[in-house]
Protein backbone atom coordinates (compact mmCIF):
# COMPACT_ATOMS: atom_id res chain seq x y z
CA UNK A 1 12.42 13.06 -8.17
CA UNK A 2 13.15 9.99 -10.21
CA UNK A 3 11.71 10.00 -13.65
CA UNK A 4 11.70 7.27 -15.83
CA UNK A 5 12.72 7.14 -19.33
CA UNK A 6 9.65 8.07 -20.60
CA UNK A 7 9.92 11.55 -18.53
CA UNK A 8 6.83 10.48 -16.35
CA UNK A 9 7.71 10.12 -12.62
CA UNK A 10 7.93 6.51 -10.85
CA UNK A 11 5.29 6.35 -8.44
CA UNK A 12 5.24 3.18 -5.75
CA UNK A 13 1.30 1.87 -5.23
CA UNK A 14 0.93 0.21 -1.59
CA UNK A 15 -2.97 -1.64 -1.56
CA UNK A 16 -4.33 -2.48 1.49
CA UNK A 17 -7.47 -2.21 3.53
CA UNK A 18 -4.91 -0.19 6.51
CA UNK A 19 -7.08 -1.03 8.97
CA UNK A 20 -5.18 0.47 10.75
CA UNK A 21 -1.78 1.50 9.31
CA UNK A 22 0.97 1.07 11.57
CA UNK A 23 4.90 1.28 11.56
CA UNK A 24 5.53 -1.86 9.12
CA UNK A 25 3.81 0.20 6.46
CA UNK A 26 5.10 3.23 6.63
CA UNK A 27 9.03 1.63 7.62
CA UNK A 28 7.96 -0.58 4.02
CA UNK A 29 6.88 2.81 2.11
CA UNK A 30 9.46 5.10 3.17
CA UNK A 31 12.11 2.69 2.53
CA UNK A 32 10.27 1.80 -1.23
CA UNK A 33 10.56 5.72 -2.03
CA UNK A 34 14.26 6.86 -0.76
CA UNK A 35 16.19 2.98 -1.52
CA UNK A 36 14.42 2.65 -5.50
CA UNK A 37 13.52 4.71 -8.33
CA UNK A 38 10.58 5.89 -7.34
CA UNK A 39 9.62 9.48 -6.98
CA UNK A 40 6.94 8.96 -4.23
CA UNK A 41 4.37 6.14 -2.68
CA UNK A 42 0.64 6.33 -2.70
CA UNK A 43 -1.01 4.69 -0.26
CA UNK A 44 -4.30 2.96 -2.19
CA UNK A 45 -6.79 2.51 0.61
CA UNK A 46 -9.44 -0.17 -0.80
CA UNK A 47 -12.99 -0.04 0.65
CA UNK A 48 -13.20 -3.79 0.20
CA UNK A 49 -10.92 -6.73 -0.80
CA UNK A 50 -12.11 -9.37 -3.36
CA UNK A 51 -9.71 -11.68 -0.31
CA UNK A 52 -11.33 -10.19 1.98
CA UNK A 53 -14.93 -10.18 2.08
CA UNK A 54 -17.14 -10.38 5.33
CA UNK A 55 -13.93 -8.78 7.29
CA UNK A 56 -15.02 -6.66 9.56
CA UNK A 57 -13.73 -2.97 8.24
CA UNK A 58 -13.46 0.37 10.00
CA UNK A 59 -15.18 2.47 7.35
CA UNK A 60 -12.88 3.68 4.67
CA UNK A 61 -13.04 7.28 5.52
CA UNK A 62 -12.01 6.44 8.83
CA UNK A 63 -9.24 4.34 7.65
CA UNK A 64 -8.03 7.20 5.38
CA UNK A 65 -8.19 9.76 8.19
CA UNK A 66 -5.80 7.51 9.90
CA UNK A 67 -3.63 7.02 7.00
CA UNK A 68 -3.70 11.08 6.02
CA UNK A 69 -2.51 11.68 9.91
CA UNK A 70 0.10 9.23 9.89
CA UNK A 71 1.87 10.33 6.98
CA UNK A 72 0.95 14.16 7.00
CA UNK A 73 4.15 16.21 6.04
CA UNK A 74 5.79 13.57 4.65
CA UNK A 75 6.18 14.90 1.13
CA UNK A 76 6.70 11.32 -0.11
CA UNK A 77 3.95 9.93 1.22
CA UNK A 78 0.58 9.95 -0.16
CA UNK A 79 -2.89 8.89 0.23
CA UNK A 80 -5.24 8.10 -2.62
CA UNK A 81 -8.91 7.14 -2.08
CA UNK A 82 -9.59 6.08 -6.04
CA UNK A 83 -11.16 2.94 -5.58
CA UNK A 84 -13.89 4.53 -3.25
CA UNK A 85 -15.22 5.43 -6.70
CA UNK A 86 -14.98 2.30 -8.09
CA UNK A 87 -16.92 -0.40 -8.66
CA UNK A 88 -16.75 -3.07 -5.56
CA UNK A 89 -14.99 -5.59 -4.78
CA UNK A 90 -11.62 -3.28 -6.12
CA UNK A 91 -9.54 -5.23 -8.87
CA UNK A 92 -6.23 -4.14 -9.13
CA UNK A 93 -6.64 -3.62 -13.06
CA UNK A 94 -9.67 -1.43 -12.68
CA UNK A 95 -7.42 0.18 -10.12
CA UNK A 96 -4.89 0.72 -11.95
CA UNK A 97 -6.44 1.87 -15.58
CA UNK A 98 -8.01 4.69 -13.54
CA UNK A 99 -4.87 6.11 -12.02
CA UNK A 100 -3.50 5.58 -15.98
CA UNK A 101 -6.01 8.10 -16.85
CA UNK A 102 -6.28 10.65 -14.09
CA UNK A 103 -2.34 10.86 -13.69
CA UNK A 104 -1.09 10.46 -17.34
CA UNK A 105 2.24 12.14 -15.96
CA UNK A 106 3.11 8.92 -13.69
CA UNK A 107 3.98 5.60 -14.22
CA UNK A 108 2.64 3.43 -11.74
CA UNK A 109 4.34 0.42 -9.83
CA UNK A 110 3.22 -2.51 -8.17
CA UNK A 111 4.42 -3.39 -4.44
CA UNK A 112 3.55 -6.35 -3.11
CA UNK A 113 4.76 -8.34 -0.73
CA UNK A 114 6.17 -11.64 -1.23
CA UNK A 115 2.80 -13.80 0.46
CA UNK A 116 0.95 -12.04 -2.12
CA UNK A 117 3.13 -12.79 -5.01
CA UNK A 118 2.44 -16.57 -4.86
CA UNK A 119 -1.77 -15.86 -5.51
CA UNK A 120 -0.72 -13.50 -8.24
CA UNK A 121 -1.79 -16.22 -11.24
CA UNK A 122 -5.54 -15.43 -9.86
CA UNK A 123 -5.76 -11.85 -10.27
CA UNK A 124 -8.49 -10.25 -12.55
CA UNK A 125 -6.66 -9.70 -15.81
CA UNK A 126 -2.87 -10.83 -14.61
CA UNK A 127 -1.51 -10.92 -18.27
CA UNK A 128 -2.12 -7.43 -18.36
CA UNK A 129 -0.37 -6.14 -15.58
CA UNK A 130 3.01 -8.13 -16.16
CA UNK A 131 2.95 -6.80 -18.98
CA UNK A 132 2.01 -3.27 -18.91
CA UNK A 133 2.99 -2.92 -14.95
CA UNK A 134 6.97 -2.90 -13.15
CA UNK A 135 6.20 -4.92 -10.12
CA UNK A 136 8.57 -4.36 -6.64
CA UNK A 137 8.02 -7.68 -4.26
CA UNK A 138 9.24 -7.40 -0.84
CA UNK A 139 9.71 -10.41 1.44
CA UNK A 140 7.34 -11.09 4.62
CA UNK A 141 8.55 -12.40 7.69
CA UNK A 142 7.09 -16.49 7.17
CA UNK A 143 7.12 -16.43 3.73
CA UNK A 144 9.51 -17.34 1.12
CA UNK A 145 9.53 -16.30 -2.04
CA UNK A 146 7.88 -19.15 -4.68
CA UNK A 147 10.55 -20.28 -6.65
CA UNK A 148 8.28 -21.28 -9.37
CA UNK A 149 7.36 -17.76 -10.60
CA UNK A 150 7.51 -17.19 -14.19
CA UNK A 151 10.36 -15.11 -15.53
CA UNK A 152 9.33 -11.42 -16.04
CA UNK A 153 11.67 -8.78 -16.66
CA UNK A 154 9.46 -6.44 -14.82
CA UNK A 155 9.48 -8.18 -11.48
CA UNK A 156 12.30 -6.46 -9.15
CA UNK A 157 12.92 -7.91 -5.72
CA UNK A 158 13.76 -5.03 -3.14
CA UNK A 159 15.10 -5.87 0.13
CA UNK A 160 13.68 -4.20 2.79
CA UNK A 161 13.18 -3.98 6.45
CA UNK A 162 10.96 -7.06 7.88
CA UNK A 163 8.80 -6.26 11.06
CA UNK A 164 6.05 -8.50 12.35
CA UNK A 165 3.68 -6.73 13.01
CA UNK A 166 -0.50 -6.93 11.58
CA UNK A 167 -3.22 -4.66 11.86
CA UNK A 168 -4.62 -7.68 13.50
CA UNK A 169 -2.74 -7.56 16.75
CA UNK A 170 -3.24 -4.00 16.98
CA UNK A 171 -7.14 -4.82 16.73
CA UNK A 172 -6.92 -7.32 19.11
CA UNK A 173 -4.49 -5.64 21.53
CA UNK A 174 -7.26 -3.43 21.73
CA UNK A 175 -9.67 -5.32 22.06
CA UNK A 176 -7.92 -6.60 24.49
CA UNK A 177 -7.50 -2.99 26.86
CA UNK A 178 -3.58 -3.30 25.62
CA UNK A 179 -1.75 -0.82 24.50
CA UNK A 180 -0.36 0.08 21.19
CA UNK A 181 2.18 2.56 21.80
CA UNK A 182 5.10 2.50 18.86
CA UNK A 183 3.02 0.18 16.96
CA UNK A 184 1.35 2.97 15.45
CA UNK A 185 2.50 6.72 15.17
CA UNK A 186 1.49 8.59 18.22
CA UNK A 187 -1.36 10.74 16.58
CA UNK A 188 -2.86 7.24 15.08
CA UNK A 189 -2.90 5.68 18.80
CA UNK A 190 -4.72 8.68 19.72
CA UNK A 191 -7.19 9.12 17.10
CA UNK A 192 -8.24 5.68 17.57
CA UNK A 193 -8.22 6.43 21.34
CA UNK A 194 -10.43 9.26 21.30
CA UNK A 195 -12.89 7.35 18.58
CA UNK A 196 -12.71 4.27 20.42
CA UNK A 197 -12.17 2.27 17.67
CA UNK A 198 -11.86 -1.44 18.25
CA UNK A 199 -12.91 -1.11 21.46
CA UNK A 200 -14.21 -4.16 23.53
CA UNK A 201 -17.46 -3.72 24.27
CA UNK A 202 -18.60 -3.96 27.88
CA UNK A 203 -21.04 -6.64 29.00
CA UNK A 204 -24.87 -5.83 29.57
């Protein structure tokens, strides 16, 4: 475990809607808690993106299922459903001043990756979190980093494995009637077998 020098342990934050997770993210999270300081990673699965409104979701408890299964006895790993007691759309800031108060033993950290980094000026409350809030950007495959970031001391930049891959071409290869092996752990290809999620639908 990796404590900081406060004595409360480092814990990596990984947003997203995970709809559905597949290898990049748990590659990206794995890497984030055994190659940095931190102790563990949460995944924070939101019910609903401010960026992403009127996207067609799978509903969050199916999402979490998914995410629970593909990281279950990882001791590392995480899941954390917070902001499906949140107000909606989830703000990171609201996000994150909840966690502050439920787990007063961790200090929290930001990943992002480096696509999101560039839209960071229009976050609710920004100020706030580079201030209060480390921040670990990882690059994206087709995006650089901006180079016209402001300085912040708690900005890190952790190289780490790049794989193309989206939850949108798993959603369309099924769509599609193509398979997903190895772009999703084995018990996530079948639980979205067996549910049929993101199945096409047959024609009348």
């Amino acid at each position: 475990m990796n404590p900081a020098e406060n004595g409360k342990q480092r814990v990596g934050l990984l947003f997203g809607s995970f709809n559905p997770i597949h290898i990049g993210h748990l590659i990206l999270a794995q890497h984030m808690a055994t190659h940095t300081d931190l102790s563990a990673v949460w995944f924070v699965v939101s019910p609903q993106s401010p960026y992403k409104v009127g996207q067609q979701l799978l509903p969050q408890a199916a999402r979490l299922a998914l995410v629970q299964a593909a990281i279950a006895g990882n001791e590392l790993l995480r899941t954390s459903d917070v902001e499906f007691h949140l107000p909606k759309p989830s703000y990171t800031i609201t996000t994150l001043d909840q966690l502050g108060r439920r787990y007063p033993q961790h200090e929290f950290v930001l990943l992002m990756g480096g696509d999101n980094l560039a839209g960071l000026a229009g976050w609710k409350e920004v100020e706030r979190i580079r201030q209060e809030f480390d921040m670990y950007v990882y690059p994206r495959p087709g995006y650089e980093l901006p180079r016209d970031v402001a300085p912040n001391p708690r900005l890190r930049i952790v190289e780490a494995p790049l794989l193309d891959i989206s939850a949108t071409f798993i959603r369309e290869c099924l769509q599609a009637g193509k398979s997903i092996r190895y772009l999703v752990p084995e018990v996530v290809e079948h639980q979205i077998i067996t549910n049929g999620y993101w199945k096409a639908h047959e024609p009348m």
